[in-house]
Protein backbone atom coordinates (compact mmCIF):
# COMPACT_ATOMS: atom_id res chain seq x y z
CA UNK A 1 121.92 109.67 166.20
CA UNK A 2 124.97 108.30 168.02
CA UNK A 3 124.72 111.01 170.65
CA UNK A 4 121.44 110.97 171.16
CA UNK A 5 121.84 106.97 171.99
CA UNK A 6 124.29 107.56 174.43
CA UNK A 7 123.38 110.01 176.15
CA UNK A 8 119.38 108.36 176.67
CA UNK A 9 121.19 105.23 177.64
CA UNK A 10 123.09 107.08 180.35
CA UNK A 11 126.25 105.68 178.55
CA UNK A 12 129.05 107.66 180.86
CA UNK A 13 131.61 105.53 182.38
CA UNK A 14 130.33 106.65 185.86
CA UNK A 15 126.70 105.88 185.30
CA UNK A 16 127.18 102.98 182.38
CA UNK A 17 125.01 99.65 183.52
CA UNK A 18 127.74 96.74 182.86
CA UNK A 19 124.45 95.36 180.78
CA UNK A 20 124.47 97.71 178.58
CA UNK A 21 128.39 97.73 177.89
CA UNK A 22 128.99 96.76 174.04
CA UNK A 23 125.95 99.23 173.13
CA UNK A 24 127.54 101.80 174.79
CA UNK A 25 131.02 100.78 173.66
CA UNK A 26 129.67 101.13 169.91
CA UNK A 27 127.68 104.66 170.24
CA UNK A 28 131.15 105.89 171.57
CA UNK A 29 132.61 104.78 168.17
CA UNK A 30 129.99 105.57 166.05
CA UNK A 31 129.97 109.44 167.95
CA UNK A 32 133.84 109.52 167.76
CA UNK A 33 134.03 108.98 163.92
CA UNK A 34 136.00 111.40 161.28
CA UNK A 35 132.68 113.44 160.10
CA UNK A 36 134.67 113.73 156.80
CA UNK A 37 135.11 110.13 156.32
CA UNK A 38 131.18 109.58 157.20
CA UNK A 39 129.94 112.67 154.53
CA UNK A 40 132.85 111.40 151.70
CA UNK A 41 130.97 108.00 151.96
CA UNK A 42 127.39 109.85 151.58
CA UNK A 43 128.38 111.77 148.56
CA UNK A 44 129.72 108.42 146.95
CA UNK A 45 126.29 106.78 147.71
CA UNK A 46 124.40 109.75 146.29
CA UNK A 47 126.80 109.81 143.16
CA UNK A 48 126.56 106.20 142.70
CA UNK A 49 122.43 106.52 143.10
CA UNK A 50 122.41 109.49 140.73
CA UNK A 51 124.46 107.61 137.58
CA UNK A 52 122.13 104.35 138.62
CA UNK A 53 118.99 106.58 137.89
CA UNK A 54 119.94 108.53 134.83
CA UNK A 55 120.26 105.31 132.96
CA UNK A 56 116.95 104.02 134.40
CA UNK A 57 114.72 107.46 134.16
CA UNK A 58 114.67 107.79 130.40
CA UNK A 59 113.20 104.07 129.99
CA UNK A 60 109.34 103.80 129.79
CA UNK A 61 108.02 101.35 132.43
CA UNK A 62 106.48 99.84 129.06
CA UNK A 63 110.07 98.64 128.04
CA UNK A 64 111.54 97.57 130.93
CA UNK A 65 108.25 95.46 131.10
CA UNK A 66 108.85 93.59 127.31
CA UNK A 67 112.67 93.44 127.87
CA UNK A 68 112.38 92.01 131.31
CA UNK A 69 111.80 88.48 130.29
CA UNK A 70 114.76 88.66 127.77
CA UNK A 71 116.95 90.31 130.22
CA UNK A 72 116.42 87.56 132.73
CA UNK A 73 116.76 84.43 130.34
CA UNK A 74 119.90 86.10 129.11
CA UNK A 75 121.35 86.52 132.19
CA UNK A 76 120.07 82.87 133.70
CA UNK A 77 122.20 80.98 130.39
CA UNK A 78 125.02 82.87 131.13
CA UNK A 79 124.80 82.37 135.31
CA UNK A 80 124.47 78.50 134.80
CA UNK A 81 126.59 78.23 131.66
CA UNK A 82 129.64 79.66 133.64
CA UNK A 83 129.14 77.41 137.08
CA UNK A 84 129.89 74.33 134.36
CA UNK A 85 133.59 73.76 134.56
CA UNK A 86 134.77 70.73 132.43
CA UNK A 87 137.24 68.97 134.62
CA UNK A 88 139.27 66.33 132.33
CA UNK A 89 139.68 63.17 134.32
């Protein structure tokens, strides 16, 4: 994707419009980046994505629909009843 931005944009020093500088400046980064780095943070993602969804698969749509309401209330008492601090004067 990189690549293919800088080389449409005509992003080589000797042909590089000043206007399109910064683009060109990031595709260089973006093309010059560790490929292993880049796929180690994909297969994280996936992973994460993949633990997210076999806890939320098994659950009927039914269920989550009759536990939503709960779910929510529980979690607004405990969002506002934790932003009161009692400051002693």
């Amino acid at each position: 994707m990189c690549s293919k931005e800088y080389l449409e944009n005509r992003c080589a020093p000797n042909t590089r419009v000043p206007a399109m500088e910064k683009a060109c400046v990031a595709w260089e980064k973006c093309m010059n980046r560790d490929p292993t780095v880049v796929g180690r943070a994909r297969v994280s993602a996936e992973t994460f994505a993949e633990i997210i969804n076999s806890f939320i698969e098994p659950i009927s749509y039914k269920t989550m629909v009759r536990h939503f309401p709960m779910v929510s209330l529980i979690v607004g008492i405990l969002s506002t009843g934790s932003l009161r601090i009692c400051v002693p004067v």
